[in-house]
Protein backbone atom coordinates (compact mmCIF):
# COMPACT_ATOMS: atom_id res chain seq x y z
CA UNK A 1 0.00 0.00 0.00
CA UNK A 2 1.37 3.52 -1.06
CA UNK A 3 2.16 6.28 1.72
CA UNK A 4 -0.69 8.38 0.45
CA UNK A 5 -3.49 5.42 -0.07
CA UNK A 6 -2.10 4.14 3.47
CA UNK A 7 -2.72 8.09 4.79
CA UNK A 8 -6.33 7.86 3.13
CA UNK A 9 -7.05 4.34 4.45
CA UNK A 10 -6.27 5.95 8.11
CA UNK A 11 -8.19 8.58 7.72
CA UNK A 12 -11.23 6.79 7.23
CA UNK A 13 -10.74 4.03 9.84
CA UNK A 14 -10.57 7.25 12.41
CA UNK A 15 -13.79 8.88 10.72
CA UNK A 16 -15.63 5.22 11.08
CA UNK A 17 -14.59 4.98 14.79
CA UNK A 18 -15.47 8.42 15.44
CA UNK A 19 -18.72 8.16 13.77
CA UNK A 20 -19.23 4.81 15.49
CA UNK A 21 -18.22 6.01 18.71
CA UNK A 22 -21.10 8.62 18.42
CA UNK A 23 -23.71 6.06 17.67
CA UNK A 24 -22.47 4.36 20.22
CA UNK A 25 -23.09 7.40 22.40
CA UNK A 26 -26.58 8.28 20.80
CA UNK A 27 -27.58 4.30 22.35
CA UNK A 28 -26.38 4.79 25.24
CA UNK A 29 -27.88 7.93 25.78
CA UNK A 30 -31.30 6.66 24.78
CA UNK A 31 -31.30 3.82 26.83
CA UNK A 32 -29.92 5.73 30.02
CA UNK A 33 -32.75 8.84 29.24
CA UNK A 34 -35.62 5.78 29.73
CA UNK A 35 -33.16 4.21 33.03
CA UNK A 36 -33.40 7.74 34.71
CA UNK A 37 -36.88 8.36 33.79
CA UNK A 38 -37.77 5.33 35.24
CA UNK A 39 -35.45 5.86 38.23
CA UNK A 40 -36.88 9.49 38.54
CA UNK A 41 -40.66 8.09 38.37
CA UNK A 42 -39.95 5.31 41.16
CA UNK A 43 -37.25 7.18 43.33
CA UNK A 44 -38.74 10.60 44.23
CA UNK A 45 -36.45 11.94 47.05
CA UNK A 46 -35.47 15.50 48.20
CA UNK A 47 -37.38 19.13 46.57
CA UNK A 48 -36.70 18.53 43.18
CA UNK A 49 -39.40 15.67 41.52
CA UNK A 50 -38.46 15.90 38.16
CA UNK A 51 -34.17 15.29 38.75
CA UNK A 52 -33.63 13.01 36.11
CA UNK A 53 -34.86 16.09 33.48
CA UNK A 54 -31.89 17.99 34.40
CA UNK A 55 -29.58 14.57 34.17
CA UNK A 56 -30.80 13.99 30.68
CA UNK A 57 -30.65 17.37 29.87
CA UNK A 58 -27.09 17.85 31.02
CA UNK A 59 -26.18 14.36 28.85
CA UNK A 60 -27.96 15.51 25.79
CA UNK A 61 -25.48 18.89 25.86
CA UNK A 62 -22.66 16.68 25.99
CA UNK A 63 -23.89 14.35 22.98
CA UNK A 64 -24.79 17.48 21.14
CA UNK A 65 -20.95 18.61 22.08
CA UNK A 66 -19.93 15.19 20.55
CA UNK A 67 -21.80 15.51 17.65
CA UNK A 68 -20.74 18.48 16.78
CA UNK A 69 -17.13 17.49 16.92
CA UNK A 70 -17.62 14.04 14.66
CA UNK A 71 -19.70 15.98 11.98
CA UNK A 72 -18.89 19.82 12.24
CA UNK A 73 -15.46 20.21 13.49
CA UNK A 74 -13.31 17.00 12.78
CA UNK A 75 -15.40 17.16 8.83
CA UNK A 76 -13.60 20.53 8.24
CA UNK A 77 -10.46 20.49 9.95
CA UNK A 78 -9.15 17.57 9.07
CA UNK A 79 -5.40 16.70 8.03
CA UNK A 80 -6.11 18.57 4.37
CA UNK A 81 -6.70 21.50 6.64
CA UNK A 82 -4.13 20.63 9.31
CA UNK A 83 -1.23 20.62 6.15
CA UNK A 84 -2.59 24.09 4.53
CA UNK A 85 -1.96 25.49 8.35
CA UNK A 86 1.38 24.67 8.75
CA UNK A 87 2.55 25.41 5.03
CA UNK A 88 1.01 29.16 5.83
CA UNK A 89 2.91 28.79 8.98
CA UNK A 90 6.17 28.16 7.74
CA UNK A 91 5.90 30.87 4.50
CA UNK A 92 4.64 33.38 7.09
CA UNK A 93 7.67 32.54 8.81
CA UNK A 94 10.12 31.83 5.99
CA UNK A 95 8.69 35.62 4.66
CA UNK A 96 9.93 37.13 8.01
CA UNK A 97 13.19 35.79 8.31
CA UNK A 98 14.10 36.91 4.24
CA UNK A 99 12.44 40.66 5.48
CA UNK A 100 15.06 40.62 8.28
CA UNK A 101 18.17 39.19 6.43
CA UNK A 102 17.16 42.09 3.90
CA UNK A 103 16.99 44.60 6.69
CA UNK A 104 20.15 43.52 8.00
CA UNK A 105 22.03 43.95 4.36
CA UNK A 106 20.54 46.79 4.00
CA UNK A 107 21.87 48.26 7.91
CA UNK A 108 25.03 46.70 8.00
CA UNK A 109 26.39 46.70 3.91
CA UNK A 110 29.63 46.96 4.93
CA UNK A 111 29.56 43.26 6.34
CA UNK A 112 30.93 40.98 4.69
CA UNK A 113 29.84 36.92 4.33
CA UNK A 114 32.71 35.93 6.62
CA UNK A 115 32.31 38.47 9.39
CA UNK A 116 28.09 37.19 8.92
């Protein structure tokens, strides 16, 4: 398998296991929601009567979070985008250090490459 087919090949086995990770997380969530809601209807204790509402609500925020980062985030900066950052990094860079070797030829002409 080629470098680039091999870098391709990795890329999707980490999308599937993220993806699958989230389904994962969607099941669990569903099946915990209907545990607590259950739990909530048969184990009313202190003020609040309606506690496993602000349980689910609390997991469904993190799911949300999770889906988010599988779909949303992780979709669009991926190692494409990851690359293109670090290229624009390093002319940004490689820019700045020719601007100051310029400057300093331009200051100092009377150095020579040996005295550099």
């Amino acid at each position: 398998m080629e470098k680039g087919q091999h870098e391709l090949y990795e890329y999707a086995r980490k999308r599937i296991n993220q993806k699958k990770s989230l389904f994962f997380h969607l099941v669990l969530f569903l099946l915990g929601s209907i545990f607590l809601a259950v739990g909530n209807y048969f184990l009313v204790f202190g003020l609040t009567a309606n506690w496993s509402i602000w349980v689910i609500t609390a997991w469904l925020f993190v799911l949300i979070m999770h889906f988010i980062k599988v779909y949303i985030t992780d979709c669009f900066m991926n190692k494409d985008w990851e690359r293109e950052q670090i290229e624009r990094l390093i002319a940004l860079q490689q820019k700045k250090i020719t601007q100051l070797q310029t400057k300093v030829e331009n200051d100092f002409p009377n150095l020579t490459s040996t005295e550099k």
